[in-house]
Structure formats: C-alpha cells, structure tokens
N, C-alpha and C. Protein backbone atom coordinates (compact mmCIF):
# COMPACT_ATOMS: atom_id res chain seq x y z
N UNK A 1 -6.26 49.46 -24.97
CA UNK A 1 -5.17 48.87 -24.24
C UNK A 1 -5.64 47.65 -23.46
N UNK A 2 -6.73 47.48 -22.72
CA UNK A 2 -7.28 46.85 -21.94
C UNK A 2 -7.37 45.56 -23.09
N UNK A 3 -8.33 45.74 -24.10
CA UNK A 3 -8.48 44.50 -25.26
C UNK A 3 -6.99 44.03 -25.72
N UNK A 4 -5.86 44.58 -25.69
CA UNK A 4 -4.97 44.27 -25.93
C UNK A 4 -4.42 43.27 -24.68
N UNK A 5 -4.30 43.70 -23.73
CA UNK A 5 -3.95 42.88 -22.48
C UNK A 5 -4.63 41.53 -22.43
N UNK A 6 -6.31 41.66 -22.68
CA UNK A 6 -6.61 40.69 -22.75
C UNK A 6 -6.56 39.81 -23.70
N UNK A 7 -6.26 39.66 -25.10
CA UNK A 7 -5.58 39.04 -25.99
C UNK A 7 -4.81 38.39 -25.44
N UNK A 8 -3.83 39.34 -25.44
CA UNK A 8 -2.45 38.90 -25.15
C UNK A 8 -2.63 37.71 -23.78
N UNK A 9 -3.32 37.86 -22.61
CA UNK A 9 -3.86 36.95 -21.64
C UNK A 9 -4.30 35.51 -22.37
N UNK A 10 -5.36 35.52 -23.24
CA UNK A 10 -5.95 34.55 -24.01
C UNK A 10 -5.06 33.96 -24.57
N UNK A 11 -4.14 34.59 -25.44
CA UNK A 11 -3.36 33.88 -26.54
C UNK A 11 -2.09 33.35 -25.63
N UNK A 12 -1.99 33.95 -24.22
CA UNK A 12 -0.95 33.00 -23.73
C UNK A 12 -1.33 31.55 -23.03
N UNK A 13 -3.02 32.12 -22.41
CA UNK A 13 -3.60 30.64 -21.65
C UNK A 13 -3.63 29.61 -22.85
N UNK A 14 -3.94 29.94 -23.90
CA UNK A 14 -4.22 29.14 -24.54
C UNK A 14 -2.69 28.19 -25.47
N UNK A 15 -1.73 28.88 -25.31
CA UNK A 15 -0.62 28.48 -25.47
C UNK A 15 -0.22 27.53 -24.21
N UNK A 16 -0.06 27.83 -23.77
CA UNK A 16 0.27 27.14 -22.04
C UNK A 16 -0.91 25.77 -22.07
N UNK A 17 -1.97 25.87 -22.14
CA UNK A 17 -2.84 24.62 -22.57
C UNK A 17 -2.20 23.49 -22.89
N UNK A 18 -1.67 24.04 -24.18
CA UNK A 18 -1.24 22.97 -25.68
C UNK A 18 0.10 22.55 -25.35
N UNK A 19 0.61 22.45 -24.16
CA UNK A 19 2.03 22.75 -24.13
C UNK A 19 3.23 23.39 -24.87
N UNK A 20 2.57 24.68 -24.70
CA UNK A 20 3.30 25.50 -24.94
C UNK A 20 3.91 25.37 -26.43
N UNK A 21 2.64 24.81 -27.19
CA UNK A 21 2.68 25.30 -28.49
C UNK A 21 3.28 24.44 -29.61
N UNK A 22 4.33 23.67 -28.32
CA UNK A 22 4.75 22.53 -29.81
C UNK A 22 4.13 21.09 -28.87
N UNK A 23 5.08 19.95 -29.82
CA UNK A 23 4.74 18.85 -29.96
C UNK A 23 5.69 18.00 -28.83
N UNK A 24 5.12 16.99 -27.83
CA UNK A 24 6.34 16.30 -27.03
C UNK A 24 6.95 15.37 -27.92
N UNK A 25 8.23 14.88 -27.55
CA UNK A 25 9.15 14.34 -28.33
C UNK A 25 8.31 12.51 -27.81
N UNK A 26 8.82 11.08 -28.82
CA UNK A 26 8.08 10.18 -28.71
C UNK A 26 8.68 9.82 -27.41
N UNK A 27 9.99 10.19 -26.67
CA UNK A 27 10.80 10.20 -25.63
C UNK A 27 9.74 10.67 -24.64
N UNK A 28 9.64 11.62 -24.42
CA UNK A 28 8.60 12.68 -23.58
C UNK A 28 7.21 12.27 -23.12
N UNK A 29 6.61 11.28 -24.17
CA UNK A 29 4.82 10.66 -24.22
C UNK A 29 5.46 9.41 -23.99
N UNK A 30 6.84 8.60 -24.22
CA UNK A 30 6.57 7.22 -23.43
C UNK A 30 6.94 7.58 -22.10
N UNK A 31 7.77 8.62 -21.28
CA UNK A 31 8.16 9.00 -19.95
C UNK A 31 6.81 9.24 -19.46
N UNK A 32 5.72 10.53 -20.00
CA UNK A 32 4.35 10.42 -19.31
C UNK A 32 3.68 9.61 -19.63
N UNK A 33 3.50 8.45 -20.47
CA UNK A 33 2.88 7.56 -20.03
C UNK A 33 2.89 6.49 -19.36
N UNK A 34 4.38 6.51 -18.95
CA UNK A 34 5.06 5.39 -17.58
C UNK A 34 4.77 6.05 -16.17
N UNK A 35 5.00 7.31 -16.81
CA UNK A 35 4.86 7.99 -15.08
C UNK A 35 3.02 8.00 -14.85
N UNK A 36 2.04 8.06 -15.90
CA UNK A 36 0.82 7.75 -15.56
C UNK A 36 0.45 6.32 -15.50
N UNK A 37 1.51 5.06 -15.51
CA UNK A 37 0.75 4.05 -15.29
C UNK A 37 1.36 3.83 -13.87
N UNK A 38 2.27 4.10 -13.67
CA UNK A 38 3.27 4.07 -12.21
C UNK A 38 2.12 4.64 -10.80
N UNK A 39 1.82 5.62 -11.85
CA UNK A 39 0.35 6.76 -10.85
C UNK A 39 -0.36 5.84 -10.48
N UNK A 40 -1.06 4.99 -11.51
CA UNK A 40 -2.44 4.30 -11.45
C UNK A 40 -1.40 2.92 -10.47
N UNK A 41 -1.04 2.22 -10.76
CA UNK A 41 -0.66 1.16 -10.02
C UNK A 41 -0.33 1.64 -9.13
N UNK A 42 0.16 2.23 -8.29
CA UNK A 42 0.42 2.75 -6.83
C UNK A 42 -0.91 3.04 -6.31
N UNK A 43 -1.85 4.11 -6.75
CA UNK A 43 -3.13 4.24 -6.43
C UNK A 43 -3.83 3.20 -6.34
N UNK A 44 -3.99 2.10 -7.01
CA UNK A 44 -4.38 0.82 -6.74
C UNK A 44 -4.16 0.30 -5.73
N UNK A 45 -2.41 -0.13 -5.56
CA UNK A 45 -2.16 -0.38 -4.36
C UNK A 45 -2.15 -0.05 -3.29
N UNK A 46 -2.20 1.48 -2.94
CA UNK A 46 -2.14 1.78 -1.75
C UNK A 46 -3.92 2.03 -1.38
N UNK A 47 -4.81 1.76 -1.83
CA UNK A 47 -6.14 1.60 -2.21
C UNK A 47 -6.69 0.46 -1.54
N UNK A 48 -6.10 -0.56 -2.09
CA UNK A 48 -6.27 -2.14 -1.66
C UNK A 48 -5.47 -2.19 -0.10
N UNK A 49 -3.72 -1.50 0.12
CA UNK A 49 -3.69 -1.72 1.32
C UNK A 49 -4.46 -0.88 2.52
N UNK A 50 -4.95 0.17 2.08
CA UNK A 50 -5.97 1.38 2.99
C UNK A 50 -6.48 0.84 3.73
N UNK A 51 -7.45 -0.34 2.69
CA UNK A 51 -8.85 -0.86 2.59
C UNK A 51 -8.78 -2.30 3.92
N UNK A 52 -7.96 -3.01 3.86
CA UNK A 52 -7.61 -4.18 4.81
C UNK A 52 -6.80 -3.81 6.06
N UNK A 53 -5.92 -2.44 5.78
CA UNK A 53 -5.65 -2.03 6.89
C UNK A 53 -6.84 -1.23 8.05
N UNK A 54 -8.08 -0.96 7.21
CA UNK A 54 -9.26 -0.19 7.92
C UNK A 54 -10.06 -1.51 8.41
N UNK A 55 -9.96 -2.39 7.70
CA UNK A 55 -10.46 -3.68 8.22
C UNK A 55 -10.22 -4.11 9.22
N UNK A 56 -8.39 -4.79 9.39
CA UNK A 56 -8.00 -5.47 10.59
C UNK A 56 -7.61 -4.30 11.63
N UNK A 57 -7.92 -3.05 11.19
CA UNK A 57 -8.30 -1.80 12.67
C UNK A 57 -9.11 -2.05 13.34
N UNK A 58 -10.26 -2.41 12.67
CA UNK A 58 -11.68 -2.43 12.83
C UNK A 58 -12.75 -3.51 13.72
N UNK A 59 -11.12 -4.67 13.80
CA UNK A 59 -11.88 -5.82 14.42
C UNK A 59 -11.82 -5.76 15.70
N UNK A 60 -12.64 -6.04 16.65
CA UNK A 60 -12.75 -5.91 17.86
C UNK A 60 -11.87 -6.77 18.77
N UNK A 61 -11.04 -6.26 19.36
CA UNK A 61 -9.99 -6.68 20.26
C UNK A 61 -10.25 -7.53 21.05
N UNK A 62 -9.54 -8.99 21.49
CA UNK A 62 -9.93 -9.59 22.22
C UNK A 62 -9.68 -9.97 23.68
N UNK A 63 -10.59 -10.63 24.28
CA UNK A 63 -10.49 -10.26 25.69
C UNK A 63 -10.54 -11.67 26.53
N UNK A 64 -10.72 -12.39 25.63
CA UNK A 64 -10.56 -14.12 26.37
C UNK A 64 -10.28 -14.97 25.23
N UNK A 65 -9.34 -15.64 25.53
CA UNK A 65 -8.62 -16.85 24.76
C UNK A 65 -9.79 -17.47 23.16
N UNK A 66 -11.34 -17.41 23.52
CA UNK A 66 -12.33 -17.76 22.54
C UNK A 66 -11.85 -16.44 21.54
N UNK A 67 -12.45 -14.94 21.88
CA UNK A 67 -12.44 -14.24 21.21
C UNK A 67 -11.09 -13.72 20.27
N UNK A 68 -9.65 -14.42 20.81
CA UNK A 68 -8.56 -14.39 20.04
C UNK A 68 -8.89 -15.24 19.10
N UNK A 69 -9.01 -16.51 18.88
CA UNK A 69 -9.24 -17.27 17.99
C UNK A 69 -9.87 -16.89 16.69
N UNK A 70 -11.09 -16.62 17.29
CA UNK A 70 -11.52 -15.15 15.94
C UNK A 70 -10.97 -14.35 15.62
N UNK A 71 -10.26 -13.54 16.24
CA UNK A 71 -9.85 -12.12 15.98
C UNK A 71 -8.73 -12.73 14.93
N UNK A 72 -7.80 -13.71 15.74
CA UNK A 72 -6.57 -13.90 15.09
C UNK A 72 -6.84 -14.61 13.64
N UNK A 73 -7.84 -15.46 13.43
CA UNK A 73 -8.21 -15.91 12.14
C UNK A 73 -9.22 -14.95 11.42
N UNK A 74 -10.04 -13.99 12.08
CA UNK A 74 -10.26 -12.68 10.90
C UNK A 74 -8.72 -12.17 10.09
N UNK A 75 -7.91 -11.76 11.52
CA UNK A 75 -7.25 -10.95 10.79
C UNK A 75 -5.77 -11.87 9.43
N UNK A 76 -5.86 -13.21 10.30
CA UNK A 76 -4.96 -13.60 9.15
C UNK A 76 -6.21 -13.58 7.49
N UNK A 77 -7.54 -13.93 7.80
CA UNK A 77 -8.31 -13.92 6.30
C UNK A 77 -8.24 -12.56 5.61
N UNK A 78 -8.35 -11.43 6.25
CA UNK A 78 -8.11 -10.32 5.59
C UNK A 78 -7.00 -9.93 5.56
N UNK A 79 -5.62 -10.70 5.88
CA UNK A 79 -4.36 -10.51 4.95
C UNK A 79 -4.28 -11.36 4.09
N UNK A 80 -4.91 -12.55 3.91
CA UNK A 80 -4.93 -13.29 2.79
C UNK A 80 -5.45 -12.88 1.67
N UNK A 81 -6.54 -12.10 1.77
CA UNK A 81 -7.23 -11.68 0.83
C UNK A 81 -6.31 -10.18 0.39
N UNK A 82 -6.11 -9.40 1.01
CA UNK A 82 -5.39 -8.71 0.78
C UNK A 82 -4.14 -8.90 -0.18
N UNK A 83 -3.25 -10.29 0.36
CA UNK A 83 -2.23 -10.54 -0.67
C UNK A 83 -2.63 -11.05 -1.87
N UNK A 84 -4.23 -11.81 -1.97
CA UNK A 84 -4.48 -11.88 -3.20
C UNK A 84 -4.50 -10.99 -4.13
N UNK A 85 -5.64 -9.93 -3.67
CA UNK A 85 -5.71 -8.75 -4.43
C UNK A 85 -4.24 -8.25 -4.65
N UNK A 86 -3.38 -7.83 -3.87
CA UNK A 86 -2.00 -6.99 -4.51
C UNK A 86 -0.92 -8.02 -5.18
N UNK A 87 -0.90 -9.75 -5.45
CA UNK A 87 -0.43 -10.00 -5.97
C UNK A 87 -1.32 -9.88 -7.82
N UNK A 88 -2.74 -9.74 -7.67
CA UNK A 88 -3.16 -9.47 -9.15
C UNK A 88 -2.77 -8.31 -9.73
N UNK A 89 -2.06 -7.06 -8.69
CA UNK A 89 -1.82 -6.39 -9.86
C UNK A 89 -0.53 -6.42 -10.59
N UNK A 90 -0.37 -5.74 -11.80
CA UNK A 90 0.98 -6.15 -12.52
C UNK A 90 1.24 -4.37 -12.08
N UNK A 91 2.94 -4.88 -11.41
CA UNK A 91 3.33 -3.09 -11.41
C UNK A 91 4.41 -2.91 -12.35
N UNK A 92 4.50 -2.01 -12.85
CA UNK A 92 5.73 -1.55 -13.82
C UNK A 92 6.81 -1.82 -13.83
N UNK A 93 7.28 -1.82 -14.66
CA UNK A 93 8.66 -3.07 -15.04
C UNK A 93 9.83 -2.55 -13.46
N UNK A 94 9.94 -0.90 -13.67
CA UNK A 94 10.86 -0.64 -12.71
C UNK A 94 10.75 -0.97 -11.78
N UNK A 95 9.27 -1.34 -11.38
CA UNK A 95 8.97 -1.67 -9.55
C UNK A 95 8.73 -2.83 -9.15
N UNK A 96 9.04 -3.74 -10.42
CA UNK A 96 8.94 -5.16 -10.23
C UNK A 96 9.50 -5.86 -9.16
N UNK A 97 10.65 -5.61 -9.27
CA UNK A 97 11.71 -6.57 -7.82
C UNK A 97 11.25 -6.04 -6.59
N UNK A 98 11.13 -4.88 -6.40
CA UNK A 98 10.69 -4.93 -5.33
C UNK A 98 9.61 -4.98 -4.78
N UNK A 99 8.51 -4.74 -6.03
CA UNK A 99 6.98 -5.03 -5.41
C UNK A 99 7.02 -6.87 -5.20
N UNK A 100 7.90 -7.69 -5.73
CA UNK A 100 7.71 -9.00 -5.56
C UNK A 100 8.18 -8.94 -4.01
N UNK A 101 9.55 -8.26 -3.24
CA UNK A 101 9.82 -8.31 -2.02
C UNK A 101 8.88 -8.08 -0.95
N UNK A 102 7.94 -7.40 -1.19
CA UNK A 102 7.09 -6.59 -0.67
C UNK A 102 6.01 -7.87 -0.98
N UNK A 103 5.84 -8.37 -1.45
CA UNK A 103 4.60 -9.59 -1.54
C UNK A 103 5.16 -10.81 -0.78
N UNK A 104 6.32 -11.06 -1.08
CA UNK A 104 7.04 -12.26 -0.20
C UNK A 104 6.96 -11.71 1.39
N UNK A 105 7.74 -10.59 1.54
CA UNK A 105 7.43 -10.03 3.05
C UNK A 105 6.14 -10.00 3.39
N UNK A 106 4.78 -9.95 2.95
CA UNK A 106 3.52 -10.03 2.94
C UNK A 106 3.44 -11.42 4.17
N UNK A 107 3.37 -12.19 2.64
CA UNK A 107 3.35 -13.50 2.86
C UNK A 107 4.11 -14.22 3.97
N UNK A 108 5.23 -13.71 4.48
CA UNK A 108 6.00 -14.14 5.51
C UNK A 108 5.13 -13.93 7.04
N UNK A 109 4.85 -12.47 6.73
CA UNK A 109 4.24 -11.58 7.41
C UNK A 109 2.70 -12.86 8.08
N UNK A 110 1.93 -13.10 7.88
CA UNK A 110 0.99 -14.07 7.70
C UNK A 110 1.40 -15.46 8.44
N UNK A 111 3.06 -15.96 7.81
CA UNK A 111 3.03 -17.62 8.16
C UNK A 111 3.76 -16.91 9.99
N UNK A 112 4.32 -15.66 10.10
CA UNK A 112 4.24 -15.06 11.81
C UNK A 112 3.06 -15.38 12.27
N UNK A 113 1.93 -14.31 11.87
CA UNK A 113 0.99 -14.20 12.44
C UNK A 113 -0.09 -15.85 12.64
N UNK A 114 0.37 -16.69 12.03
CA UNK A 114 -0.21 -18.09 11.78
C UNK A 114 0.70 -18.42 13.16
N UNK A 115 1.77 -18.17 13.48
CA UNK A 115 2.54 -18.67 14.53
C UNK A 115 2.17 -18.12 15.77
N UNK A 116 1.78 -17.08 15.42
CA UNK A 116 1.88 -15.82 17.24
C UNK A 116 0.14 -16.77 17.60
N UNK A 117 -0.24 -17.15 16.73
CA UNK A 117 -2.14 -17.56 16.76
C UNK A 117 -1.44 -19.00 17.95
N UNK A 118 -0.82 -19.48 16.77
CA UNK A 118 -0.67 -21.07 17.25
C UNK A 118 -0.20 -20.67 18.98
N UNK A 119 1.58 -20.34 19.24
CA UNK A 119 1.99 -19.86 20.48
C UNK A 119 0.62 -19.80 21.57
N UNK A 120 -0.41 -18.24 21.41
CA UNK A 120 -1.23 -18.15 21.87
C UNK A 120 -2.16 -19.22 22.46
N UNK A 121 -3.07 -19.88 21.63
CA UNK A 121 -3.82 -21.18 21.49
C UNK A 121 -3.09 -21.84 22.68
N UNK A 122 -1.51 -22.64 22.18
CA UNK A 122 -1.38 -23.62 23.08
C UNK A 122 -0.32 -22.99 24.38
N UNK A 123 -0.83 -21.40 24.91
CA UNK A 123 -0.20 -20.69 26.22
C UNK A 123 1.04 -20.83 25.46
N UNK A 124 2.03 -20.81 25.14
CA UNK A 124 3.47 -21.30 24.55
C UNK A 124 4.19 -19.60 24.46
N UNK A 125 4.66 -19.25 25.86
CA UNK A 125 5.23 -17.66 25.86
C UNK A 125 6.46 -17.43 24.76
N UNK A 126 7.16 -18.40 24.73
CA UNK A 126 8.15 -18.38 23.92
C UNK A 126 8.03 -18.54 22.61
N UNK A 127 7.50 -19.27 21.94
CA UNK A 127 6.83 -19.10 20.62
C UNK A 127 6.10 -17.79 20.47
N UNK A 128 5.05 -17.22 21.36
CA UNK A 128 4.67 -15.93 21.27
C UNK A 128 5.35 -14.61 20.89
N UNK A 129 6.98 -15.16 21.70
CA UNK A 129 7.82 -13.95 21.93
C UNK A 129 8.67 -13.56 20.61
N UNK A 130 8.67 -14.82 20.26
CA UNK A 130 9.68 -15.18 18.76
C UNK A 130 8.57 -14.53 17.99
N UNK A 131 7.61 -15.37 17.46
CA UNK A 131 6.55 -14.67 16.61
C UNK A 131 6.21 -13.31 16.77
N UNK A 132 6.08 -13.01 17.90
CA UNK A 132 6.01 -11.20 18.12
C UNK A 132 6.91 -10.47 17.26
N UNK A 133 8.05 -11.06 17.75
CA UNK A 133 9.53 -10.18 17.54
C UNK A 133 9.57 -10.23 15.98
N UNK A 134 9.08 -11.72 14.96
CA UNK A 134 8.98 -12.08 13.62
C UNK A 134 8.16 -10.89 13.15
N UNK A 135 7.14 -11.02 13.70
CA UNK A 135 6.22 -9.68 12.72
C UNK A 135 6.69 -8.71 12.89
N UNK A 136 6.77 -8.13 13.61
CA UNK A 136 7.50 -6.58 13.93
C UNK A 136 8.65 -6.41 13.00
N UNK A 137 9.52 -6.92 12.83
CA UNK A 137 10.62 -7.32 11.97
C UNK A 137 9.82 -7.20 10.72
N UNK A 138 9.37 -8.12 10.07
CA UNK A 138 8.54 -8.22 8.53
C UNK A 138 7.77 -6.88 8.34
N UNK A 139 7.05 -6.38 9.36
CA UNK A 139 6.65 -5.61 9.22
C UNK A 139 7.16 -4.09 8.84
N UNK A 140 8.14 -4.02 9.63
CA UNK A 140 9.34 -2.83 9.31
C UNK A 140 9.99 -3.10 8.08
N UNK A 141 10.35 -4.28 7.48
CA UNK A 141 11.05 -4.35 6.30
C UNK A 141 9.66 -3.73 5.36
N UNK A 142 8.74 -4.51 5.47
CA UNK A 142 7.61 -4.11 4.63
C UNK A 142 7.76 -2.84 4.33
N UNK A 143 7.65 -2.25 5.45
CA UNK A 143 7.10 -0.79 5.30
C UNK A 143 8.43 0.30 4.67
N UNK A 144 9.31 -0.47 4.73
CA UNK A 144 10.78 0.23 3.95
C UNK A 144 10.50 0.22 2.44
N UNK A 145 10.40 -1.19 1.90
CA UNK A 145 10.33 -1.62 0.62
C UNK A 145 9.24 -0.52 0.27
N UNK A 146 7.59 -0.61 0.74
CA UNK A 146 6.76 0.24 0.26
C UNK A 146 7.12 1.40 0.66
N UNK A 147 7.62 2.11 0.97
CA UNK A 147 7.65 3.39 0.84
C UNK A 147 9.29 3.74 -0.19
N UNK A 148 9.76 2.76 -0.58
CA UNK A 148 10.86 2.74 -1.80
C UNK A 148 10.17 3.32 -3.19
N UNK A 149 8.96 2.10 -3.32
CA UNK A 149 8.52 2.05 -4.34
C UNK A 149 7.71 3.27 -4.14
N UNK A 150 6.97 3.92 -3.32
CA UNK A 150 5.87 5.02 -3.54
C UNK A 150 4.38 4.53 -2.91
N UNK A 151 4.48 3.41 -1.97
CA UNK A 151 3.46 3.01 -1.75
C UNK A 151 3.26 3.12 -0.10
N UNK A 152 2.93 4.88 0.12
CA UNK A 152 2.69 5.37 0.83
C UNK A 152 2.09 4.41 2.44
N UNK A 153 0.50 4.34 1.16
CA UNK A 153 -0.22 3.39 2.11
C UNK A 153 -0.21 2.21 2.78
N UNK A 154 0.77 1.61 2.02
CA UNK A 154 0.77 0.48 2.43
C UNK A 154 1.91 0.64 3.31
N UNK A 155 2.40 1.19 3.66
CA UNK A 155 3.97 1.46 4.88
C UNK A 155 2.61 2.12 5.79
N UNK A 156 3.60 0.40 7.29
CA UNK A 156 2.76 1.10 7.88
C UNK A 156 3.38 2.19 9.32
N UNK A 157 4.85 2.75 8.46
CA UNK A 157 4.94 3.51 9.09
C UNK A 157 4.55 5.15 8.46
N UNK A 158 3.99 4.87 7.70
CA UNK A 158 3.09 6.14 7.36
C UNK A 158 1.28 6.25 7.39
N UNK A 159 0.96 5.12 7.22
CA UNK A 159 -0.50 5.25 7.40
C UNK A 159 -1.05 4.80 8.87
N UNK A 160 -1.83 5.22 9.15
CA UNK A 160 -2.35 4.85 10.49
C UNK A 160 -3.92 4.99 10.09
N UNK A 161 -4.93 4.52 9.24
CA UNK A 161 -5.83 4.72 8.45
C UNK A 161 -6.70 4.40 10.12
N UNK A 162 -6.97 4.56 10.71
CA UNK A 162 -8.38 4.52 12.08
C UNK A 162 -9.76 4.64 11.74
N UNK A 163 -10.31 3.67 11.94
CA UNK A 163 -11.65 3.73 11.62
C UNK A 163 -12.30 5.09 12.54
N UNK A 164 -13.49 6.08 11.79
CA UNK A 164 -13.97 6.54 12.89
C UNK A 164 -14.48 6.33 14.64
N UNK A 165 -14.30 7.13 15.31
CA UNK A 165 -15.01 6.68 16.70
C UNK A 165 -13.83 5.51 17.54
N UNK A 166 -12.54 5.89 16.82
CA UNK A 166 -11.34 4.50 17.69
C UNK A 166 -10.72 5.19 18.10
C-alpha cells in the first residue's frame, strides 16, 4: 500500500512539473512570455532607480551655501545619469506611454531641481519656494505613473531605500 501511495505521489509530482501533462496553447507561451519580459524590464528598472536613489540618500547634507553647490550638482549628476540609464531601456509595448511619462516627469523633475540650485545660489526665496513646490509636484506625479506601471522602486512613495547607519 505504502509503494502504491508513493507512485501515485511520483506520478502526480511529476505531472504537475510538465504542466499538468499537456501542451500550452501558442496564446498561453506568447502571454508567459510577455509577462516574463514585463518581469525583466521592471526588475531592471526598479534596479537602476534603487541604485541612484541609494546614491542621492547617501550624499552628505549641506551646511553652508559652498557645500550646497556640491550637493545640489551631485545630486542633479546622479539624476542625469539615472535618466540616461532608464531612458536605454525599451519597456513593453503596453507600458510604453507611460514609461515615456515617467521619463518626461524625470526630466522635468531635474530642470526643478536645476532651478531650486539656481533660487538657492542667488538667496532668491521665491524662486526657491516655486521650485520647491515644482518638485514635490513632479515628484508625486512620478511616483503615481511608476507605481501604474509596476515600478515599485522607483515610486518614491514606496521605496525609502536608506543607506545603512542613516
């Protein structure tokens, strides 16, 4: 009885393996293989945004008008670079329009932060206040669009990626 059970165990794992014995329809293998490239391009992306968001965490905060200057031109270079990398990847036909929104909001995102720098630089509270209010704004749309598409990481109202020891 026991050898029987276990047969019967074997011959079902091994059914369940193969999917269940038959063949997927050509319907079925182009759906999983959209839904595995959808996988990989999101993993990419939210990979690349992890990675620049652990960066401009990472830069040391500034504390006199010199050390903004840096800070604020690190962190616009590692969103530049950042939008390079996520405009090279190609995402799937379905997530096209809006991964392009999500790159334009990027990019918007940047000609703010090019502004809140400038404001700063020349004391200018009101330019500061506008540019503040600009990113925050871009930023929230951002983080809508990516988390539409599945791109967890890059919304940054879901990731809060902190370097250790912050």
């Amino acid at each position: 009885m026991k050898r029987v059970f276990l047969l019967a165990l074997a011959l079902s794992l091994a059914a369940a393996g193969c999917g269940g014995g038959g063949s997927s329809s050509p319907k079925e293998k182009a759906d999983q293989a959209a839904a595995k490239r959808r996988a990989a391009f999101v993993t990419r992306a939210d990979t690349i945004c992890i990675k620049y968001r652990r960066a401009t965490l990472s830069l040391r905060r500034p504390t006199t008008l010199a050390e903004f200057k840096r800070y604020a031109g690190a962190g616009i270079a590692l969103g530049e670079r950042q939008y390079r990398e996520l405009s090279a990847l190609n995402p799937p036909r379905a997530m096209r329009r809006t991964y392009r929104a999500y790159l334009e909001q990027l990019a918007a995102s940047l000609d703010a932060a090019r502004e809140l720098e400038t404001g700063i630089v020349k004391r200018n509270s009101t330019q500061v206040q506008v540019a503040q209010n600009r990113v925050r704004a871009i930023a929230a749309d951002m983080s809508d669009l990516a988390e539409s598409i599945g791109l967890g990481g890059c919304s940054q109202n879901r990731i809060q990626a902190r370097p250790t020891g912050q």
